[in-house]
Protein backbone atom coordinates (compact mmCIF):
# COMPACT_ATOMS: atom_id res chain seq x y z
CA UNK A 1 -24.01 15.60 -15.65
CA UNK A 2 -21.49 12.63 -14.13
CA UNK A 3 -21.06 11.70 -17.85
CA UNK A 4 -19.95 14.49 -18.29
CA UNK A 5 -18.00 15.28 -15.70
CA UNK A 6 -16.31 11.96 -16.40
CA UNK A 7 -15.72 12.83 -19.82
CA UNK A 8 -13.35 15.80 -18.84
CA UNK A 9 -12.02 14.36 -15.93
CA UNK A 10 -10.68 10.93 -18.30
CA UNK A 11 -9.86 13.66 -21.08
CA UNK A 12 -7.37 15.70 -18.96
CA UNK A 13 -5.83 12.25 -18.14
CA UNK A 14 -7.09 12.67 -14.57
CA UNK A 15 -7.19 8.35 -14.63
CA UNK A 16 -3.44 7.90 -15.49
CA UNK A 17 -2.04 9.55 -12.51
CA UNK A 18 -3.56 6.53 -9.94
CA UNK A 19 -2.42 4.51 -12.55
CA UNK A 20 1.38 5.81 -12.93
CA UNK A 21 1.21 6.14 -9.11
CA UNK A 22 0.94 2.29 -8.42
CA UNK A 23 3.11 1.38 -11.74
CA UNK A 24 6.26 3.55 -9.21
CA UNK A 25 4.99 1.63 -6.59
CA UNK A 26 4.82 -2.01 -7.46
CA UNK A 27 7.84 -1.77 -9.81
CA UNK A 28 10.59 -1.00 -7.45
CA UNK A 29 8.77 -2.97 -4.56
CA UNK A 30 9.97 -6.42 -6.38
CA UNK A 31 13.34 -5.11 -6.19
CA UNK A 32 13.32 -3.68 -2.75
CA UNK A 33 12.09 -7.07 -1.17
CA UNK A 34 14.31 -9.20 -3.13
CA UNK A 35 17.90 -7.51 -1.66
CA UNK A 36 16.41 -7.82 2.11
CA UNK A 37 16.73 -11.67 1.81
CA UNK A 38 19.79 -13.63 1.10
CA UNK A 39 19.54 -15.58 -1.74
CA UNK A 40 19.47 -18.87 -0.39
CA UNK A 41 16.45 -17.69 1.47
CA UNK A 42 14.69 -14.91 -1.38
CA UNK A 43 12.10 -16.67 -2.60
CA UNK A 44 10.64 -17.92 0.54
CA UNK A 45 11.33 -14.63 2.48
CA UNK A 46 9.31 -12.69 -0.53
CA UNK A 47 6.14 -15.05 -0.43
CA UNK A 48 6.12 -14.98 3.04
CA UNK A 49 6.81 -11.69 3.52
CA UNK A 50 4.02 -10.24 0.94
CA UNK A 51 1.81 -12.59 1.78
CA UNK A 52 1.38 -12.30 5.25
CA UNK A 53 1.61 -8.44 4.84
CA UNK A 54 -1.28 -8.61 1.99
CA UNK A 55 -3.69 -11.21 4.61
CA UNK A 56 -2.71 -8.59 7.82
CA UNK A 57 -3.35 -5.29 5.90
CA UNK A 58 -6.07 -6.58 3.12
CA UNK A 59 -7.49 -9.07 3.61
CA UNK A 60 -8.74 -7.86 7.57
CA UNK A 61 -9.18 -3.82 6.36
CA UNK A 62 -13.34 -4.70 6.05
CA UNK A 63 -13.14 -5.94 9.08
CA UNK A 64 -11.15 -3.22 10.68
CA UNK A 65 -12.69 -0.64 8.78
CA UNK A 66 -16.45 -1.70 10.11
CA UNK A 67 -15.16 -2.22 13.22
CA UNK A 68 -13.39 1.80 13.31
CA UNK A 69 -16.81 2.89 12.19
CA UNK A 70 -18.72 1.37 14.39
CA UNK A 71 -16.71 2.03 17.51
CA UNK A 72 -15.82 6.14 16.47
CA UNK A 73 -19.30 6.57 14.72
CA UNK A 74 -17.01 8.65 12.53
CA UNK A 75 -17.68 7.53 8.59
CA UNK A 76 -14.12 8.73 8.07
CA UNK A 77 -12.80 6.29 9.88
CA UNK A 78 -11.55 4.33 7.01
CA UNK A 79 -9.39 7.41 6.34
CA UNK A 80 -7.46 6.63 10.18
CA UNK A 81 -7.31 3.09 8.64
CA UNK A 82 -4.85 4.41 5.33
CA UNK A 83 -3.24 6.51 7.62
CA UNK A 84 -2.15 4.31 10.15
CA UNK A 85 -0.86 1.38 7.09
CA UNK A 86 1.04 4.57 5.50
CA UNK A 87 3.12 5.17 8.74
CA UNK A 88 3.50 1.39 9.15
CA UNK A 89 5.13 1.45 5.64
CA UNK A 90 6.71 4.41 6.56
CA UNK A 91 8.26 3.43 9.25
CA UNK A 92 9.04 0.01 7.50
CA UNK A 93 10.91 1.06 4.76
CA UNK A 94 13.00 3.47 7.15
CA UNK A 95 14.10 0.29 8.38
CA UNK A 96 14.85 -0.96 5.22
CA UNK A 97 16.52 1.87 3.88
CA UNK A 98 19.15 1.88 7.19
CA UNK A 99 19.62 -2.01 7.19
CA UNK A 100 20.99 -1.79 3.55
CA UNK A 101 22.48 1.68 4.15
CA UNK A 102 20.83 3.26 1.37
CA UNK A 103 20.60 6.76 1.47
């Protein structure tokens, strides 16, 4: 029955939208990061920037995660997890957006 299921859900290209989702994501974010920094400074201020951002949010989420579950006892904790990084990116590109006055 998952095979199946699978089957339809691949068929009515149910596995592109993720797909497109992340392409609109990660191909403006290159852009985005690079007119924060001056560019005497861009290339540093990128790899420091996304990598520190990839380590805090990443690479300690399994951590964070098992410790939300554990402390709530709530197995949709990781949920509270995605939500709080989406109002952190919110909230960071809001900066963004009124530091370079883009509407």
């Amino acid at each position: 029955m998952y095979s199946l299921i699978h089957k339809v859900y691949a068929a009515s290209g149910g596995e592109s939208d993720p797909k497109r989702l992340k392409a609109t994501y990660f191909g403006a974010l290159p852009a985005l990061m690079s007119e924060i920094f001056p560019t005497q400074t861009r290339a540093t201020g990128l790899a420091v920037s996304y990598n520190i951002g990839v380590t805090v949010f990443g690479g300690f989420a399994p951590f964070v995660i098992t410790w939300l579950i554990d402390a709530s006892g709530n197995k949709l904790a990781p949920g509270f997890y995605l939500m709080f990084c989406a109002v952190v990116s919110l909230l960071a590109l809001n900066a963004v957006r009124s530091t370079l006055k883009i509407r």
